[in-house]
N, C-alpha and C. Protein backbone atom coordinates (compact mmCIF):
# COMPACT_ATOMS: atom_id res chain seq x y z
N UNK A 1 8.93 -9.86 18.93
CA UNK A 1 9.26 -9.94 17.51
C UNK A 1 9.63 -8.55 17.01
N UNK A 2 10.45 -8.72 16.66
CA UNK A 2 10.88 -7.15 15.85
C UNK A 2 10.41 -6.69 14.63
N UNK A 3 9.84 -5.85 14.17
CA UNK A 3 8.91 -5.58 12.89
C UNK A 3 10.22 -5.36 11.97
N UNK A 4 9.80 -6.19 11.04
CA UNK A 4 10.20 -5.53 9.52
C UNK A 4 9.50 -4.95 8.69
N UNK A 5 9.59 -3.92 8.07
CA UNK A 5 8.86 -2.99 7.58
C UNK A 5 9.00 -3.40 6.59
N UNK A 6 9.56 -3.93 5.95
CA UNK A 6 10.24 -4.27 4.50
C UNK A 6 9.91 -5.90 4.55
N UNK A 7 9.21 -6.17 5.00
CA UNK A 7 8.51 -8.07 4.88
C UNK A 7 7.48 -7.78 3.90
N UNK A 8 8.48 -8.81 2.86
CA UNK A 8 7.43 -9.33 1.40
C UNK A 8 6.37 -10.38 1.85
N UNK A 9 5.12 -9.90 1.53
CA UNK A 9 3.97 -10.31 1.72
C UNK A 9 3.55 -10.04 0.38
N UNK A 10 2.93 -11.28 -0.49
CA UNK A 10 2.62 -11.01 -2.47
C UNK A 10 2.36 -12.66 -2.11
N UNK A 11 1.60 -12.72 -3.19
CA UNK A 11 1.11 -14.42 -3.55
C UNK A 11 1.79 -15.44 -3.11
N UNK A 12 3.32 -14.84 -3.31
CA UNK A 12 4.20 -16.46 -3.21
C UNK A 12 4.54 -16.47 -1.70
N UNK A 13 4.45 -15.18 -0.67
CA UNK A 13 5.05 -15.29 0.61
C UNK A 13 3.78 -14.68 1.67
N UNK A 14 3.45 -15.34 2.46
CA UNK A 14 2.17 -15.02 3.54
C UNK A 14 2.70 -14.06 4.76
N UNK A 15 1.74 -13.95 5.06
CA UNK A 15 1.93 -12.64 6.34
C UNK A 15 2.87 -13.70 7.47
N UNK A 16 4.03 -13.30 8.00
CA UNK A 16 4.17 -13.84 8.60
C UNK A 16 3.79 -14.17 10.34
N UNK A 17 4.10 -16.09 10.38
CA UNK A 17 3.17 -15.82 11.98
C UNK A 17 3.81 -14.96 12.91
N UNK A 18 2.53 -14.61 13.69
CA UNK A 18 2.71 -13.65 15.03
C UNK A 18 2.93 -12.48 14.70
N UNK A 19 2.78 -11.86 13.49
CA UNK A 19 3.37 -10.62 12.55
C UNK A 19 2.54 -9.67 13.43
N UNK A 20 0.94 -9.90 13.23
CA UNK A 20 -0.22 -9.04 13.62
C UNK A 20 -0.41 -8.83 15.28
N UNK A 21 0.29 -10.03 15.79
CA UNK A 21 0.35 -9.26 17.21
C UNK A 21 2.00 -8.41 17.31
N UNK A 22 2.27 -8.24 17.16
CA UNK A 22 3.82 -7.83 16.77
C UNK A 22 3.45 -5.92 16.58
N UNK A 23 2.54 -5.71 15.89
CA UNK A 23 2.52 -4.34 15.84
C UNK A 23 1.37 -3.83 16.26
N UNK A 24 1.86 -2.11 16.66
CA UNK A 24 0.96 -1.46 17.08
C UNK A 24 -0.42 -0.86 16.25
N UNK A 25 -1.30 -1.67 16.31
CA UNK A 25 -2.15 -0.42 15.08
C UNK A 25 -2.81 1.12 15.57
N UNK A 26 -3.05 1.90 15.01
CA UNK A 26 -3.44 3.18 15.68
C UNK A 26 -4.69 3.61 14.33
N UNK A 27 -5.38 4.92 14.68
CA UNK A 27 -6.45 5.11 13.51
C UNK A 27 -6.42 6.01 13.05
N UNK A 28 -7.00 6.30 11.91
CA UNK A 28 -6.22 8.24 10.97
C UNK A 28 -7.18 7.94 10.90
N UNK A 29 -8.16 9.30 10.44
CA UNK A 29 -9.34 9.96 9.39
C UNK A 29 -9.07 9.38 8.48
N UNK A 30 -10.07 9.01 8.15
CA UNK A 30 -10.27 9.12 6.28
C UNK A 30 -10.94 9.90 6.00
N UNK A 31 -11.51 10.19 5.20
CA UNK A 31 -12.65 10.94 4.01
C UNK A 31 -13.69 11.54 4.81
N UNK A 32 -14.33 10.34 4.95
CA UNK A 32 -16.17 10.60 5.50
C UNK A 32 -16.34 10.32 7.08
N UNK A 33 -14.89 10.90 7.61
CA UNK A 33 -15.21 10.91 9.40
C UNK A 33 -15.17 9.35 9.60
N UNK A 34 -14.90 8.17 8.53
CA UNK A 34 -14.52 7.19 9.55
C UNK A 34 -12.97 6.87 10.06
N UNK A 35 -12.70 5.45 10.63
CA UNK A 35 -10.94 5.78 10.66
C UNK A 35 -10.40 4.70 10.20
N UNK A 36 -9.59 4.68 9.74
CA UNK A 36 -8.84 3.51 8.83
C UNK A 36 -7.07 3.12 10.02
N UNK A 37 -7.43 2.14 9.98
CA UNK A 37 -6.31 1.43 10.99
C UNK A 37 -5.05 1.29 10.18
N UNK A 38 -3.81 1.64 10.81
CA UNK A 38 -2.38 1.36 10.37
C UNK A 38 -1.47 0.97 11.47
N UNK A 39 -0.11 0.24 11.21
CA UNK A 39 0.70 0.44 11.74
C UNK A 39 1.18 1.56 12.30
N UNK A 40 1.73 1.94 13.61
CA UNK A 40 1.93 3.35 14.22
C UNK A 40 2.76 4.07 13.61
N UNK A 41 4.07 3.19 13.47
CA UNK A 41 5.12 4.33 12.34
C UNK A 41 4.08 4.43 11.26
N UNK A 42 4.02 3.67 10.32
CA UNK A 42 2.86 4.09 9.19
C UNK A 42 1.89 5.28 9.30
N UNK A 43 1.21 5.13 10.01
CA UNK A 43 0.29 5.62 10.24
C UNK A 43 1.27 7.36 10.57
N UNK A 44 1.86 7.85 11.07
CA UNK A 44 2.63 8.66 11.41
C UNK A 44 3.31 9.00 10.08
N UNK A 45 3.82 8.44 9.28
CA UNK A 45 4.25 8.66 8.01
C UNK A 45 3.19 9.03 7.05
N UNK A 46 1.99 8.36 7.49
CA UNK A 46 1.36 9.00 5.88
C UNK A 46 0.76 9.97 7.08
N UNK A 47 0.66 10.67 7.73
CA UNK A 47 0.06 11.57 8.12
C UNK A 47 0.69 12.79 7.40
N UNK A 48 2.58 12.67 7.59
CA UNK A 48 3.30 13.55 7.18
C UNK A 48 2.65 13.88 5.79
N UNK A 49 2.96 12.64 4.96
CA UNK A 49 2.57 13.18 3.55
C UNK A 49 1.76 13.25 3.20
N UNK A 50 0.33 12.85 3.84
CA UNK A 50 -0.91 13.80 3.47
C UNK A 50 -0.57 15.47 3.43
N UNK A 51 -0.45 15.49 4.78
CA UNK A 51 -0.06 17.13 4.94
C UNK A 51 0.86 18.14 4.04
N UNK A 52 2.22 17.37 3.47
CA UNK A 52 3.11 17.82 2.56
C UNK A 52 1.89 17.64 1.14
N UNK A 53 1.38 16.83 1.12
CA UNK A 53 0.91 16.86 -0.50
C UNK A 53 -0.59 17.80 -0.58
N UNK A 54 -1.26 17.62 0.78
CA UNK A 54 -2.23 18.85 0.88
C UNK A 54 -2.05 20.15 0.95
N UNK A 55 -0.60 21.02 1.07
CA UNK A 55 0.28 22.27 0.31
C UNK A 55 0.30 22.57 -0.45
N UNK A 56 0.90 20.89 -1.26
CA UNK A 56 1.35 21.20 -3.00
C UNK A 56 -0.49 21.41 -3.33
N UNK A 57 -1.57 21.51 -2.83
CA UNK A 57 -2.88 21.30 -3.06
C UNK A 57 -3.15 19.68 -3.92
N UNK A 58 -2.96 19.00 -3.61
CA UNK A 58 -3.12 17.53 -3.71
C UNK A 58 -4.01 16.92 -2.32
N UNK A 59 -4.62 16.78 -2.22
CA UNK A 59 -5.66 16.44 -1.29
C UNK A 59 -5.29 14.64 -1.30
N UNK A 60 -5.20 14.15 -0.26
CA UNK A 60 -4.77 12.49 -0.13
C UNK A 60 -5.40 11.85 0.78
N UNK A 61 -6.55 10.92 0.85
CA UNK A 61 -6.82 10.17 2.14
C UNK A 61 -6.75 8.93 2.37
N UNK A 62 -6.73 8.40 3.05
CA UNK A 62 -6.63 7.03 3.51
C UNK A 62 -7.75 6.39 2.87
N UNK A 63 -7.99 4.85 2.10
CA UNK A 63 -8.76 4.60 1.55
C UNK A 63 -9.70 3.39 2.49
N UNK A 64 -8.10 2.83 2.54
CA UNK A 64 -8.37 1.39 3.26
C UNK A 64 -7.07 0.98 3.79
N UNK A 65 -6.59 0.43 4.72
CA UNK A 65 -5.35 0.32 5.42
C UNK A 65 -5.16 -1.47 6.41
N UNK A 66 -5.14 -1.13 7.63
CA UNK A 66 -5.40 -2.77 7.86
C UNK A 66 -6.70 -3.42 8.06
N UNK A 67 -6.55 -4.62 7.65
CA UNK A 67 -7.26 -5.85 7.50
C UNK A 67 -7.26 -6.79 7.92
N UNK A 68 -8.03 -7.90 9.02
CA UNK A 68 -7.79 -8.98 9.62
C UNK A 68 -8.07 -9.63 7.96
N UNK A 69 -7.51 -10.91 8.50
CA UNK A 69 -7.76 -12.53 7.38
C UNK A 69 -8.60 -12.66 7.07
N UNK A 70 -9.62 -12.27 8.37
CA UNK A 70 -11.71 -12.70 8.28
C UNK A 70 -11.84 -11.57 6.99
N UNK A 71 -11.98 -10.40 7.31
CA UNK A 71 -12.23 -9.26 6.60
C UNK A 71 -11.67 -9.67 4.97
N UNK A 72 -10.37 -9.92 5.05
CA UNK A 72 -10.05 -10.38 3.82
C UNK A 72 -10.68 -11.31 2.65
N UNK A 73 -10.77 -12.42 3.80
CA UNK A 73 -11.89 -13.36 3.26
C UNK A 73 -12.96 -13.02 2.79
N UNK A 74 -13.63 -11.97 3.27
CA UNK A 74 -15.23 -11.47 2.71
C UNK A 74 -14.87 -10.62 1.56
N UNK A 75 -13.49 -9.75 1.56
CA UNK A 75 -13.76 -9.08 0.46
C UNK A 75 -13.19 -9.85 -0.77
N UNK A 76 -12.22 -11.22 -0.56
CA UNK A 76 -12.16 -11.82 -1.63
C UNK A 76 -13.12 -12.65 -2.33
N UNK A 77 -14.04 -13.17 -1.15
CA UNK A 77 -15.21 -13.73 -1.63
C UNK A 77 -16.40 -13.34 -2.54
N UNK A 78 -16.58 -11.77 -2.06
CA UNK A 78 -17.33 -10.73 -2.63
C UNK A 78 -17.10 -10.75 -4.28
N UNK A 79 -15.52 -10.18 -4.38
CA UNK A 79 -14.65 -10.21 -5.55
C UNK A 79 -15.10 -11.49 -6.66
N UNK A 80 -14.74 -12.47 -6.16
CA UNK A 80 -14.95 -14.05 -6.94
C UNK A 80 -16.48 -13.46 -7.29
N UNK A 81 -17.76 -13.85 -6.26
CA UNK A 81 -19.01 -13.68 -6.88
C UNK A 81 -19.10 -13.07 -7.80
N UNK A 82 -18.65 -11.45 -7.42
CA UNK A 82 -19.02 -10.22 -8.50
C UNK A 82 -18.35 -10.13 -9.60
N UNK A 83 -17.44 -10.41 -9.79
CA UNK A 83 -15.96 -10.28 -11.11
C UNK A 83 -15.63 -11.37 -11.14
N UNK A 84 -15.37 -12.84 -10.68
CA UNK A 84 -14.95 -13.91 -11.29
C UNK A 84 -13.45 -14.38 -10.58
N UNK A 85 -13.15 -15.30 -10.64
CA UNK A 85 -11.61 -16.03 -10.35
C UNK A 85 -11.06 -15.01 -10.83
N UNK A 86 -10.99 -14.89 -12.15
CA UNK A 86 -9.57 -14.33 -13.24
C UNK A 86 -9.42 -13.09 -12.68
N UNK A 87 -10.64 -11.71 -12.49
CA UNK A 87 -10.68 -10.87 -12.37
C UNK A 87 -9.79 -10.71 -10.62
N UNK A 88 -10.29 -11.67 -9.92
CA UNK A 88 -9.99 -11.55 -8.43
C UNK A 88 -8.46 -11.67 -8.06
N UNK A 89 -7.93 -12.67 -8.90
CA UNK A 89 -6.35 -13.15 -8.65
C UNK A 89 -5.36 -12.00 -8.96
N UNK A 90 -6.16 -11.23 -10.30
CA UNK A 90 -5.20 -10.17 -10.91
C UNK A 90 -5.58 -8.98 -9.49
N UNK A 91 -6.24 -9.07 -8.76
CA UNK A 91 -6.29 -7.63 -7.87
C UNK A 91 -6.55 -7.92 -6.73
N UNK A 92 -6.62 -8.91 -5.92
CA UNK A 92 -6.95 -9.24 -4.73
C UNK A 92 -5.92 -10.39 -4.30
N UNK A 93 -5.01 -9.83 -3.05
CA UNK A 93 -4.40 -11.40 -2.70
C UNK A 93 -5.07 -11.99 -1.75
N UNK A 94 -4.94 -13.16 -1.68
CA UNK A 94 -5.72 -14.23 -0.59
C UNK A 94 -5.68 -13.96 0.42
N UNK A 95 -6.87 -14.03 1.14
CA UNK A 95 -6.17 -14.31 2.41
C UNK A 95 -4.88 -14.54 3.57
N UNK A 96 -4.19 -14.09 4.27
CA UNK A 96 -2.99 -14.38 5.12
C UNK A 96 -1.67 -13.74 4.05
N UNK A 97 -1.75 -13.50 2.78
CA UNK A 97 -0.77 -12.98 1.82
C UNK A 97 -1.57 -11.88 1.19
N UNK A 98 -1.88 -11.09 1.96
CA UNK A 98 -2.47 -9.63 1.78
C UNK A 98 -1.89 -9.03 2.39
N UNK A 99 -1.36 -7.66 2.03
CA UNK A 99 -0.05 -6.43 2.75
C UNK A 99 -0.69 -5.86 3.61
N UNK A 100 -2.22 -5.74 3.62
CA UNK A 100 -3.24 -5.05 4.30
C UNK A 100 -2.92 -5.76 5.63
N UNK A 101 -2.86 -6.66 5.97
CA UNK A 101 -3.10 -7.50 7.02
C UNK A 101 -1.56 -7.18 7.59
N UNK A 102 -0.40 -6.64 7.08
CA UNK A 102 0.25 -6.25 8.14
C UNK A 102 0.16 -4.73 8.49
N UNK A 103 -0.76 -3.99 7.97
CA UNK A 103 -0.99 -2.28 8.60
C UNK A 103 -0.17 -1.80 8.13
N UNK A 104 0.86 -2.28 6.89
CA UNK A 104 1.97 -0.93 6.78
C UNK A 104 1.94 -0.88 5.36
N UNK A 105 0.49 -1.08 4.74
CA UNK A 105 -0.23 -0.70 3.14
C UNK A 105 -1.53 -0.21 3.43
N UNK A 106 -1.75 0.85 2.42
CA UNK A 106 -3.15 1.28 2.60
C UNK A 106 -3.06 1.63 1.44
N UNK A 107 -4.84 2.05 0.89
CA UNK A 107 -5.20 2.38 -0.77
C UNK A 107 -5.46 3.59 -0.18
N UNK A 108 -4.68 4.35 -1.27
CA UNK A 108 -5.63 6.10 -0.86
C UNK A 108 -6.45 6.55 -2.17
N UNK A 109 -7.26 7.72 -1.82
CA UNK A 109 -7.64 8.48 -2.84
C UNK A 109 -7.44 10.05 -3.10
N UNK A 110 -7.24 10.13 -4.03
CA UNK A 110 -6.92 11.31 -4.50
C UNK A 110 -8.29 12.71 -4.63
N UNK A 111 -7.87 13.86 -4.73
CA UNK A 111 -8.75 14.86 -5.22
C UNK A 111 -7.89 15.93 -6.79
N UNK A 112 -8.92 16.04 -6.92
CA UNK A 112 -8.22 17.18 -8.05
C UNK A 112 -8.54 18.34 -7.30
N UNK A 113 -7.52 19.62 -8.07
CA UNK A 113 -7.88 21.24 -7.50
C UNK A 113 -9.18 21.97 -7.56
N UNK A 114 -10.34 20.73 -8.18
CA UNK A 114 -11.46 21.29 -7.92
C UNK A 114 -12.15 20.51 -7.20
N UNK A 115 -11.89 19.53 -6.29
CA UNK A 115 -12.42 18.82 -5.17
C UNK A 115 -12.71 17.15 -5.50
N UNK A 116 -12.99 17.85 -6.55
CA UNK A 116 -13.48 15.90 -7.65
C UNK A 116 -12.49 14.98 -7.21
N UNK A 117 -13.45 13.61 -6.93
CA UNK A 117 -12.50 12.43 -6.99
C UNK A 117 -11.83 11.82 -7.52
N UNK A 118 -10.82 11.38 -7.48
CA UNK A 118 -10.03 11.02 -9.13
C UNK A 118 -10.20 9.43 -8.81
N UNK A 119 -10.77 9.36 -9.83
CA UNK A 119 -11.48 7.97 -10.44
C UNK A 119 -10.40 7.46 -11.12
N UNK A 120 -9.57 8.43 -12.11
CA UNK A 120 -9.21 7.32 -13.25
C UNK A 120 -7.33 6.90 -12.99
N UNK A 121 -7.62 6.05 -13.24
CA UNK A 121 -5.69 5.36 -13.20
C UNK A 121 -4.97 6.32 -13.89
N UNK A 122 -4.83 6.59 -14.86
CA UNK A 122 -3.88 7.65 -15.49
C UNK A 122 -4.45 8.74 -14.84
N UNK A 123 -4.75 9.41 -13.93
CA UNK A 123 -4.79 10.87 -13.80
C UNK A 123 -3.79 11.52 -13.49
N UNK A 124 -3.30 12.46 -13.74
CA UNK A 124 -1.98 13.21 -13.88
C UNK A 124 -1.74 13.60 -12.08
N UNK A 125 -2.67 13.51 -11.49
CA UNK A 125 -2.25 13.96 -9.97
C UNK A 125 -1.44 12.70 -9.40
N UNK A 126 -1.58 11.45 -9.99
CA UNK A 126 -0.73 10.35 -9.28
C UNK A 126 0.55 10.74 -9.58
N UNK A 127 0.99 11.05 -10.69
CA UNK A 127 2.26 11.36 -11.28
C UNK A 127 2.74 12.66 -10.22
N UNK A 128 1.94 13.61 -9.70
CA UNK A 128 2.46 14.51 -8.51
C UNK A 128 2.91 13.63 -7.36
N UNK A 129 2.37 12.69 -6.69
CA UNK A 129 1.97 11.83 -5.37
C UNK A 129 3.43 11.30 -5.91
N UNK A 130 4.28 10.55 -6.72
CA UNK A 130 4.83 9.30 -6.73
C UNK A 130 5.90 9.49 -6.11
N UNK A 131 6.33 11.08 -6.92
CA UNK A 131 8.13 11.41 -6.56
C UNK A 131 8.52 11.62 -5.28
N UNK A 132 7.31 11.74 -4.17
CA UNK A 132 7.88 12.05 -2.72
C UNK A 132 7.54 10.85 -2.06
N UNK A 133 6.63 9.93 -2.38
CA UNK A 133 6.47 8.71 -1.59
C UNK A 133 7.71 8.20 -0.68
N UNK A 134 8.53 8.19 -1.54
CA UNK A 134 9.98 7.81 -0.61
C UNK A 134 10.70 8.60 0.45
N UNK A 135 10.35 9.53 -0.09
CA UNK A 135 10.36 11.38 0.89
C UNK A 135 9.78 10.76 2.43
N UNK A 136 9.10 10.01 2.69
CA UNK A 136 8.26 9.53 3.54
C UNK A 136 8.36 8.31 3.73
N UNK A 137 8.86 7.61 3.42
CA UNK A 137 9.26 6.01 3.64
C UNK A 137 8.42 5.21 2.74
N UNK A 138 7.66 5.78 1.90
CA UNK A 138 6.52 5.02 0.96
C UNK A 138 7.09 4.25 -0.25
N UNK A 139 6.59 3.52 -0.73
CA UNK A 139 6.83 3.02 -1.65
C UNK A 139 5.52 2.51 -3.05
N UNK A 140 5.26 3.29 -4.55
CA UNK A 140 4.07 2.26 -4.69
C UNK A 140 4.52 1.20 -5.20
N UNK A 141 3.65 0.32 -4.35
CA UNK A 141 4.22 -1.20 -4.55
C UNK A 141 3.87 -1.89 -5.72
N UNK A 142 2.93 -1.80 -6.86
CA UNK A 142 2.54 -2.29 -7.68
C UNK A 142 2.61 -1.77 -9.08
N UNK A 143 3.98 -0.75 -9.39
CA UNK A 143 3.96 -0.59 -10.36
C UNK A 143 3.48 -0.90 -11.84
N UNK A 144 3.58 -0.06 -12.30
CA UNK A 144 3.13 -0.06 -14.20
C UNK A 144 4.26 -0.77 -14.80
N UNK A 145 4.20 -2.09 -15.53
CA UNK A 145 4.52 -2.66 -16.26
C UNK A 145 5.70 -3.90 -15.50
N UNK A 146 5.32 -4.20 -13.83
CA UNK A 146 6.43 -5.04 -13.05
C UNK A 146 5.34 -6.23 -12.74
N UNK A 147 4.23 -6.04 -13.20
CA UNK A 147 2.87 -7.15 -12.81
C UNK A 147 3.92 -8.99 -12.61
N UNK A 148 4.58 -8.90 -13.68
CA UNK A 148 5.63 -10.30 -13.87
C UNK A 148 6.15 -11.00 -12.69
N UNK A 149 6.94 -9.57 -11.54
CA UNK A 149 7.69 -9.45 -10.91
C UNK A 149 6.60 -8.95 -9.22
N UNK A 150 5.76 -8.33 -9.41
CA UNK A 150 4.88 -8.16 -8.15
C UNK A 150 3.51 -9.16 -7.83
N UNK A 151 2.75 -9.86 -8.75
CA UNK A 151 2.12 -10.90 -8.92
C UNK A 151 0.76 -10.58 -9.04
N UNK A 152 0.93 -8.88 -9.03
CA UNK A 152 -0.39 -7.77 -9.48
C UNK A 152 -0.33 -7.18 -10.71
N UNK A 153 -1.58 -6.84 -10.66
CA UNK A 153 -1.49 -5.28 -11.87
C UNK A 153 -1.21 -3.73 -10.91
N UNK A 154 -1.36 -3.48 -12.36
CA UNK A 154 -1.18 -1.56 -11.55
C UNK A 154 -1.88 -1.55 -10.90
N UNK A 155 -1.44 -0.79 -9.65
CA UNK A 155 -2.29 -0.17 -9.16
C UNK A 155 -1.69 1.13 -8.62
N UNK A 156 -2.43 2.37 -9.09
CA UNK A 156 -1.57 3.75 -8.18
C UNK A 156 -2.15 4.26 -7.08
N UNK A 157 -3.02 3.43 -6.66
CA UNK A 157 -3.54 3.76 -5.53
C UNK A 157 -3.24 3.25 -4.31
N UNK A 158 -2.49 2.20 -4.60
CA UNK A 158 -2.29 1.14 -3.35
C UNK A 158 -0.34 1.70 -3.04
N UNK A 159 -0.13 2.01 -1.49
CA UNK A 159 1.43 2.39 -1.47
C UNK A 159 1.91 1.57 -0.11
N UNK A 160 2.71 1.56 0.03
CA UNK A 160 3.56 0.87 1.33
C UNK A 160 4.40 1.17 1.99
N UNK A 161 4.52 1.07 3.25
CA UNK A 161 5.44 1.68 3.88
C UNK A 161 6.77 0.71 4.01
N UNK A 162 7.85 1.35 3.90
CA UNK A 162 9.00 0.18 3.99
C UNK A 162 9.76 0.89 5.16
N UNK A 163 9.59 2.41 5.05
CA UNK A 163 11.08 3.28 6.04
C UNK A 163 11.52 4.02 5.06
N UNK A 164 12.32 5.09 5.79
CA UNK A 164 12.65 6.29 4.66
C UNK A 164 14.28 5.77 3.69
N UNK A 165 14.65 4.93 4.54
CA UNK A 165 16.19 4.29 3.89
C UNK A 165 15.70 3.44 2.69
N UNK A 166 14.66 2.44 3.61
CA UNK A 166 14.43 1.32 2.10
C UNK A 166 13.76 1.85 1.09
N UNK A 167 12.47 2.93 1.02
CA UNK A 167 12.19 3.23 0.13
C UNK A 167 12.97 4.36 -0.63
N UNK A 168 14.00 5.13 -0.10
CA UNK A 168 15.49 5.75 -0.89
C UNK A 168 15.95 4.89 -1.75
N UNK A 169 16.37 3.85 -1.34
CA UNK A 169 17.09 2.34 -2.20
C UNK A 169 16.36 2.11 -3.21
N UNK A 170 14.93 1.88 -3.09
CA UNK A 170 14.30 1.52 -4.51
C UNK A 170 13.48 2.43 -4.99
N UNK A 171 13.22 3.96 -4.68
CA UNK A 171 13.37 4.85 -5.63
C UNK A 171 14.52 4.80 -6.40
N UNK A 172 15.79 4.97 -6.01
CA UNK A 172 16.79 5.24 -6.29
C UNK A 172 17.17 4.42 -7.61
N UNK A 173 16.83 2.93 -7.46
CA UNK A 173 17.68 1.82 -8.18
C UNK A 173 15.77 1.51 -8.95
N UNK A 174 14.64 1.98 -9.10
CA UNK A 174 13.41 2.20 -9.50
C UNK A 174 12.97 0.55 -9.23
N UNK A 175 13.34 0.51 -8.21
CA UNK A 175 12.74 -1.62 -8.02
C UNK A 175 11.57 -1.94 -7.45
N UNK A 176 10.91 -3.08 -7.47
CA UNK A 176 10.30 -3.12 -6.76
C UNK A 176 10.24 -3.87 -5.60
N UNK A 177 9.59 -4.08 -4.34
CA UNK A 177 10.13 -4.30 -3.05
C UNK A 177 10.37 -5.74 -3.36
N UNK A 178 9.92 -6.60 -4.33
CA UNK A 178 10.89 -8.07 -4.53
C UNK A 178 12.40 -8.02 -4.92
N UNK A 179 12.41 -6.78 -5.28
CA UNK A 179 13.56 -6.81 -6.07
C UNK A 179 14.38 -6.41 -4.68
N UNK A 180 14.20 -5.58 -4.52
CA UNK A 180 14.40 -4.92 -2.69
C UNK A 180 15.13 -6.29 -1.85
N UNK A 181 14.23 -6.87 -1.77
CA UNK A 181 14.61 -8.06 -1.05
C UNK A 181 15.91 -9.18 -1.85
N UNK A 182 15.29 -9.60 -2.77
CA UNK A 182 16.46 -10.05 -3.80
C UNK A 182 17.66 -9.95 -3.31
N UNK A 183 17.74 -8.52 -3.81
CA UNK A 183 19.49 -7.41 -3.58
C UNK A 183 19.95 -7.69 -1.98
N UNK A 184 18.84 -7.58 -1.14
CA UNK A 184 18.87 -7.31 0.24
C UNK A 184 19.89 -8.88 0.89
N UNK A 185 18.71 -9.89 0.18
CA UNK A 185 19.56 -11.01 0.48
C UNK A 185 20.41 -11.63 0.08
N UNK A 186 21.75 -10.95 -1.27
CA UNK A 186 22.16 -11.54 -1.58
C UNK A 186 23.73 -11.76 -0.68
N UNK A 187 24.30 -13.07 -1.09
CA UNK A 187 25.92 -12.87 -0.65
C UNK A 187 26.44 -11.73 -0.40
């Protein structure tokens, strides 16, 4: 099977079959010495831009990256108990239509220039992180104010890898990877 890097995986479209044996996963550091699993190009890409954004002094780590279905399942289940249906649908996709589960999305976290964790959604260091994502084949997939069109809320923590061409294209044209696809497939 040939990987597409650029396979919409969101509420309305599931991981596709045989996807997960299809790629290589490999493991980066995170934070606290454990390792967070990615796709190999992925994984090779955000290595780059950790390193480019740990220069600009932006500190970036891997939060969370791939995910079997099982795994998924527990943390959507978790979700429902603790926060509710409503809360879970707006931030968690199901099972088998989770991006996690193909290794080429991960959540990172940020530091500020005094080491602190950046907790909050508006913090001005995401606004550093966004403009090179594509620099690197990244993309964040869940933009501010496309919830309509991605089947999420914001999130600036969560990014994706598409390739350095596709995510050029929708920096470029500011879309998001449905829209990506859309354009991709038309006549």
């Amino acid at each position: 099977m040939l990987i597409d890097r650029t396979v919409l995986v969101n509420p309305c479209h599931a991981v596709p079959e045989g996807f997960r044996n299809a790629i290589e996963l490999v493991s980066i550091p995170e934070e606290e010495g454990f390792s967070v699993c990615l796709e190999a190009e992925t994984a090779r890409a955000f290595l780059a831009l950790q390193d480019f954004l740990g220069k600009t002094g932006l500190p970036v780590f891997p939060l969370s990256g791939y995910r079997s279905s099982a795994r998924q399942q527990e943390i959507w289940d978790r979700s429902v108990h603790d926060h509710g249906l409503e809360h879970t649908v707006r931030y968690l996709a199901k099972p088998g239509f989770s991006e996690h589960e193909t290794g080429l999305a991960l959540d990172v976290v940020l530091y500020d220039r005094h080491g602190n964790r950046i907790e909050n959604d508006e913090a001005p260091e995401y606004e550093i992180m966004f403009p090179h994502l594509h620099e690197f084949g990244f993309i964040l997939r869940y933009p501010r104010g496309q919830e309509s069109v991605t089947g999420y809320s914001y999130e600036p923590w969560h990014i994706r890898y598409v390739g350095i061409q596709a995510a050029k294209v929708i920096h470029e044209n500011h879309w998001t990877l449905e829209e990506f696809k859309k354009m991709e497939n038309r006549p």
